[in-house]
N, C-alpha and C. Protein backbone atom coordinates (compact mmCIF):
# COMPACT_ATOMS: atom_id res chain seq x y z
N UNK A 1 -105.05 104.24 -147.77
CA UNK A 1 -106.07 103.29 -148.13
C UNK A 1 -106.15 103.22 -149.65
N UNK A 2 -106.01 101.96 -150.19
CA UNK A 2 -106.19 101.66 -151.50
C UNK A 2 -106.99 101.68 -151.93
N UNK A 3 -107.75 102.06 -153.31
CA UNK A 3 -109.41 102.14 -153.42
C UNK A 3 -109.13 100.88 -154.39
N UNK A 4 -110.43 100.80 -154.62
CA UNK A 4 -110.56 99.24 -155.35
C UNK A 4 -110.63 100.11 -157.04
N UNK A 5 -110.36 98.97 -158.04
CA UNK A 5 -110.00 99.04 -159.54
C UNK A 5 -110.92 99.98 -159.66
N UNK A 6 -112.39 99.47 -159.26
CA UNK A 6 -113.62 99.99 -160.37
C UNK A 6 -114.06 101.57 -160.25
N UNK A 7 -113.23 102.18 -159.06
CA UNK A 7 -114.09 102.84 -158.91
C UNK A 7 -113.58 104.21 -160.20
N UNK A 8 -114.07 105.01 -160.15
CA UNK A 8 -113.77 106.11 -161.31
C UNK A 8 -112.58 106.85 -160.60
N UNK A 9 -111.42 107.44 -161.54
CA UNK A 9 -110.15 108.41 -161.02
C UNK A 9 -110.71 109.63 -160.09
N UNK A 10 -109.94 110.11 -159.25
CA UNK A 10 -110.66 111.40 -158.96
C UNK A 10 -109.92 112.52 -159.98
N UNK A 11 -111.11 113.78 -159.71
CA UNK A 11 -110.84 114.76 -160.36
C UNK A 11 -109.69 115.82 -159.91
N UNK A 12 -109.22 116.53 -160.82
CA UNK A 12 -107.72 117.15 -159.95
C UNK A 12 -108.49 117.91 -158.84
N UNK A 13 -109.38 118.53 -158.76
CA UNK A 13 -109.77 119.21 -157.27
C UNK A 13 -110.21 118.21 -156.20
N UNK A 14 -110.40 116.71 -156.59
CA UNK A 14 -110.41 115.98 -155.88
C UNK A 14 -109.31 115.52 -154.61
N UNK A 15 -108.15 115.56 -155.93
CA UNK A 15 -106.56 114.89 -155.40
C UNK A 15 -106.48 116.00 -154.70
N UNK A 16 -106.47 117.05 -155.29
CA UNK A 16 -106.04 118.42 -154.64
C UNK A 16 -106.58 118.25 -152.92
N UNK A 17 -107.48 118.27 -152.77
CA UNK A 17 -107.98 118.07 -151.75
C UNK A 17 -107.79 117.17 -150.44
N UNK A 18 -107.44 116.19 -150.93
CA UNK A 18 -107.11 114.50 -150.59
C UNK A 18 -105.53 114.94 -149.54
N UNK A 19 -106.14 114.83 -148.31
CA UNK A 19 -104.86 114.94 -147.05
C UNK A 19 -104.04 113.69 -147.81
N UNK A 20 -102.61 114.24 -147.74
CA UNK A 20 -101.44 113.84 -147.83
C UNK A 20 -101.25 112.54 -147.14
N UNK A 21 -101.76 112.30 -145.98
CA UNK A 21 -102.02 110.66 -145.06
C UNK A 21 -102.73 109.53 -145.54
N UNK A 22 -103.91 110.52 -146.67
CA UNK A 22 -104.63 109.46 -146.78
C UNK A 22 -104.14 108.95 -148.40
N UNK A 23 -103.08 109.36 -148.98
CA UNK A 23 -102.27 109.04 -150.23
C UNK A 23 -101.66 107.38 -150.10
N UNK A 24 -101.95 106.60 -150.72
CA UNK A 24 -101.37 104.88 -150.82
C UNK A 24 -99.80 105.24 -151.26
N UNK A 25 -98.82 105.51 -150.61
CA UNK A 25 -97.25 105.59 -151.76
C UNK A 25 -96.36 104.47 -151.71
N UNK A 26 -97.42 102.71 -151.74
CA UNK A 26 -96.17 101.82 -151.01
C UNK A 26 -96.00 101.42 -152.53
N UNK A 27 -96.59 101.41 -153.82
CA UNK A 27 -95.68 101.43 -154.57
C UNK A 27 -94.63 101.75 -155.26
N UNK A 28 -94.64 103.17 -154.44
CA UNK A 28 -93.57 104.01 -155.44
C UNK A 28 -92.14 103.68 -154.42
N UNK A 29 -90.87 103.17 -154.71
CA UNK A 29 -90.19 103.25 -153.61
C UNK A 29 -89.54 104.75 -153.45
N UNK A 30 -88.92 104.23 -152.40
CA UNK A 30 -88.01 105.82 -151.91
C UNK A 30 -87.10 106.59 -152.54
N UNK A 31 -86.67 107.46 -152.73
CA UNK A 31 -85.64 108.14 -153.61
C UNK A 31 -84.81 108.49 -152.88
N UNK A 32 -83.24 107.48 -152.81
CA UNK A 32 -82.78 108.07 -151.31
C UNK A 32 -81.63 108.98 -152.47
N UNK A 33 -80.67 109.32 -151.64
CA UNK A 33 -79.40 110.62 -152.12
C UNK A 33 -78.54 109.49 -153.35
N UNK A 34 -78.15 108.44 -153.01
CA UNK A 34 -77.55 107.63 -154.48
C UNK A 34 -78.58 107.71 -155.47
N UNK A 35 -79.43 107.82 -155.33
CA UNK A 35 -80.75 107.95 -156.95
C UNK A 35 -80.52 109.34 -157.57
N UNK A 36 -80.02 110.37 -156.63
CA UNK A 36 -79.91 111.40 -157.00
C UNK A 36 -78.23 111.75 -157.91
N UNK A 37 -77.69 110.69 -157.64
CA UNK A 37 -75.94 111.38 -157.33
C UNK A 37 -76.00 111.25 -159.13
N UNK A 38 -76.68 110.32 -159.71
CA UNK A 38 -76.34 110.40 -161.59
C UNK A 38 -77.26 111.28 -161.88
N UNK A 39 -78.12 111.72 -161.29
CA UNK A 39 -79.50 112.20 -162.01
C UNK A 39 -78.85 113.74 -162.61
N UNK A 40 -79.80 113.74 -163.98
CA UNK A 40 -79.32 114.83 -164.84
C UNK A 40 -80.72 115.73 -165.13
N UNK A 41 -80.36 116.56 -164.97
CA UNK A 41 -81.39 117.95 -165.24
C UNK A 41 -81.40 117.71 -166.72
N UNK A 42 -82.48 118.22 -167.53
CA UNK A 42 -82.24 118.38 -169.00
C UNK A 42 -83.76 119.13 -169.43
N UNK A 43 -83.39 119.90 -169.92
CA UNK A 43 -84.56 121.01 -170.72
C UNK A 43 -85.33 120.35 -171.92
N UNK A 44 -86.30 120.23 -171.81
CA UNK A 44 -86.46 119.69 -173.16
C UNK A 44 -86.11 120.21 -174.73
N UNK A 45 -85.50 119.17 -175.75
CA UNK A 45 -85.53 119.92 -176.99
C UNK A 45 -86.33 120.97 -177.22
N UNK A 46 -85.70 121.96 -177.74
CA UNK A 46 -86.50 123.20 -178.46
C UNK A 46 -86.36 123.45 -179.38
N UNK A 47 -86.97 123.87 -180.92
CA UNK A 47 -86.29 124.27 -181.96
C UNK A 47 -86.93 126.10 -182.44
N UNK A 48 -86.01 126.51 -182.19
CA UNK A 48 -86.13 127.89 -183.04
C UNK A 48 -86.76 128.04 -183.98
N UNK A 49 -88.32 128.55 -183.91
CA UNK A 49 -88.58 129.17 -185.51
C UNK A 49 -89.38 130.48 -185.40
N UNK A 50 -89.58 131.06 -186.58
CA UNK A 50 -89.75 132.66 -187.04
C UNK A 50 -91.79 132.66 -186.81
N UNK A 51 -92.10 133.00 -186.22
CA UNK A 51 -93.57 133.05 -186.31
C UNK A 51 -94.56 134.29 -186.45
N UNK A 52 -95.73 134.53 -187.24
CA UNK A 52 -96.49 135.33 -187.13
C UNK A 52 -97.48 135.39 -186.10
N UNK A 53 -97.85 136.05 -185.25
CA UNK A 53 -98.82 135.72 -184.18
C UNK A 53 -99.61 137.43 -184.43
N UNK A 54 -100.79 137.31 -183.83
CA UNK A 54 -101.73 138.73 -183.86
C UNK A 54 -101.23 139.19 -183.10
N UNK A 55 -101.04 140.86 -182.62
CA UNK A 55 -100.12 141.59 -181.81
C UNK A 55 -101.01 141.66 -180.92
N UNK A 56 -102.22 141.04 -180.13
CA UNK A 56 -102.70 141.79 -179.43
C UNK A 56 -102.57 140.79 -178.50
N UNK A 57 -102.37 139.27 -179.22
CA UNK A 57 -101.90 137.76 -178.69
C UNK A 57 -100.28 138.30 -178.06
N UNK A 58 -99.53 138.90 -178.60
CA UNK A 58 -98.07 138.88 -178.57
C UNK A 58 -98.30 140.15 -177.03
N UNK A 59 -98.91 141.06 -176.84
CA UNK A 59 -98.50 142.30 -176.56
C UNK A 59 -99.24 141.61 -175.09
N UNK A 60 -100.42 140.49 -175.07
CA UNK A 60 -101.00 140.04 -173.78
C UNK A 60 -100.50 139.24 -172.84
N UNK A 61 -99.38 138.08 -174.14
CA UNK A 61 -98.66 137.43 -172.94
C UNK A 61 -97.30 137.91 -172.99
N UNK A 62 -96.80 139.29 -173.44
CA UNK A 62 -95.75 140.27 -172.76
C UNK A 62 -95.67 141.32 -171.36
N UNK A 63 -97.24 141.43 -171.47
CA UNK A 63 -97.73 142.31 -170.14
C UNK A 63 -98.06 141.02 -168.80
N UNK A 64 -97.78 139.65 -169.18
CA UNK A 64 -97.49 139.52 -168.60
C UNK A 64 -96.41 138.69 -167.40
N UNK A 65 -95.22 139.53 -168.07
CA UNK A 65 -93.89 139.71 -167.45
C UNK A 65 -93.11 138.74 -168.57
N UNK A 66 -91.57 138.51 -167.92
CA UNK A 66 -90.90 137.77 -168.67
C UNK A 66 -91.44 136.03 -168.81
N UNK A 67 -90.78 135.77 -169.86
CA UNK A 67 -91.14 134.26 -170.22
C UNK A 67 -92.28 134.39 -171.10
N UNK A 68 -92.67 135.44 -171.98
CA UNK A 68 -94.05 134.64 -172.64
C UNK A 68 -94.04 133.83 -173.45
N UNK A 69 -92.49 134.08 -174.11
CA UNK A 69 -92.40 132.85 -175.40
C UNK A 69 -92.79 131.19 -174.56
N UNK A 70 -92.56 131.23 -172.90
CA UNK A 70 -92.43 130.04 -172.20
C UNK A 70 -94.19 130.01 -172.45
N UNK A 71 -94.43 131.10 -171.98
CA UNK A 71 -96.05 130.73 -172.28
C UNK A 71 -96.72 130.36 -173.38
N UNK A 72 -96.36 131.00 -174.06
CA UNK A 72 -96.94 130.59 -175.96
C UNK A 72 -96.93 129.14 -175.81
N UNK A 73 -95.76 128.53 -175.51
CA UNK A 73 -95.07 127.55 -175.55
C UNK A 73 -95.97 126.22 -174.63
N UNK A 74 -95.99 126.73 -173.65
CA UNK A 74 -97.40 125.79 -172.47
C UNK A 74 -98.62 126.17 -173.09
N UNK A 75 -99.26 127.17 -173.42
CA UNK A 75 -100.25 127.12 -174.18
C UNK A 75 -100.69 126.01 -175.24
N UNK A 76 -99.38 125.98 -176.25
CA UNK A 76 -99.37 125.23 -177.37
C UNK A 76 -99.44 123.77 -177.16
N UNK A 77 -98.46 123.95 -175.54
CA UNK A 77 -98.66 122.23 -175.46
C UNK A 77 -99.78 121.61 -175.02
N UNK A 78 -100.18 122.63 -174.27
CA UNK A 78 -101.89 122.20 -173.73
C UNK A 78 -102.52 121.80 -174.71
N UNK A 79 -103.04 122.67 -175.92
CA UNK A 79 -103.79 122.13 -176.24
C UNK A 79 -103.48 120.80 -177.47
N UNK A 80 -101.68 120.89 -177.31
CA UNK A 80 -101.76 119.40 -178.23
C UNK A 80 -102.07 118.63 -177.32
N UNK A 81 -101.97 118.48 -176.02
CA UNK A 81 -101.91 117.23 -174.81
C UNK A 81 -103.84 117.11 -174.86
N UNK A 82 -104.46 117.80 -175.08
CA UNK A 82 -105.80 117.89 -175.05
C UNK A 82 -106.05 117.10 -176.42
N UNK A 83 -105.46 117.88 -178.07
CA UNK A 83 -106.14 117.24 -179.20
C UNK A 83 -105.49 115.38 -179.28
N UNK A 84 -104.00 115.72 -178.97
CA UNK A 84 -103.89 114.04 -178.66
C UNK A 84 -104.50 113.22 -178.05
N UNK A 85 -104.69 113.49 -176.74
CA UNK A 85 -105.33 112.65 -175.14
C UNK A 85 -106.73 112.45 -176.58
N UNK A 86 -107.84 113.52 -177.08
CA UNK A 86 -109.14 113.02 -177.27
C UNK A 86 -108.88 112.11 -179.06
N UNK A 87 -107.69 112.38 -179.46
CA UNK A 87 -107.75 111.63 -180.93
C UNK A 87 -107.48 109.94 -180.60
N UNK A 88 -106.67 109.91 -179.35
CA UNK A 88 -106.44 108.48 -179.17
C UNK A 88 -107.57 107.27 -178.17
């Protein structure tokens, strides 16, 4: 069921919530196996640099497990996706 323009987005615990049946997907079309056969994986650019961080920042997201630089890293983007999303 399609909701009409006006009404307000739902909230992610909203969607979260929202049975899978009752999802509208007739705009998106199908993704059959030829959509797949060019499709390319790709990591996003990264660039290497030397950083100072407080050790107690460094030693918290080491305890917990591998990947923290991945975390630093989602951290950082969060909150640019946050200061962008409210500057624009």
């Amino acid at each position: 069921m399609k909701k009409p323009p006006f009404e307000k987005p739902l909230t992610p615990q909203e969607l979260a919530a929202l049975p899978d049946e009752d999802i509208d997907l007739s705009d998106i079309p199908e993704l059959d196996e030829k959509f797949w056969e060019n499709a390319e994986i790709r990591a996003p650019e990264k660039q290497g640099i030397y950083i100072k961080l407080d050790r107690d920042i460094v030693d918290w997201m080491k305890s917990q497990g591998r990947g923290y630089q991945a975390r630093i890293n989602a951290v950082l983007r969060s909150y640019y996706n946050a200061k962008h999303k409210s500057e624009s």
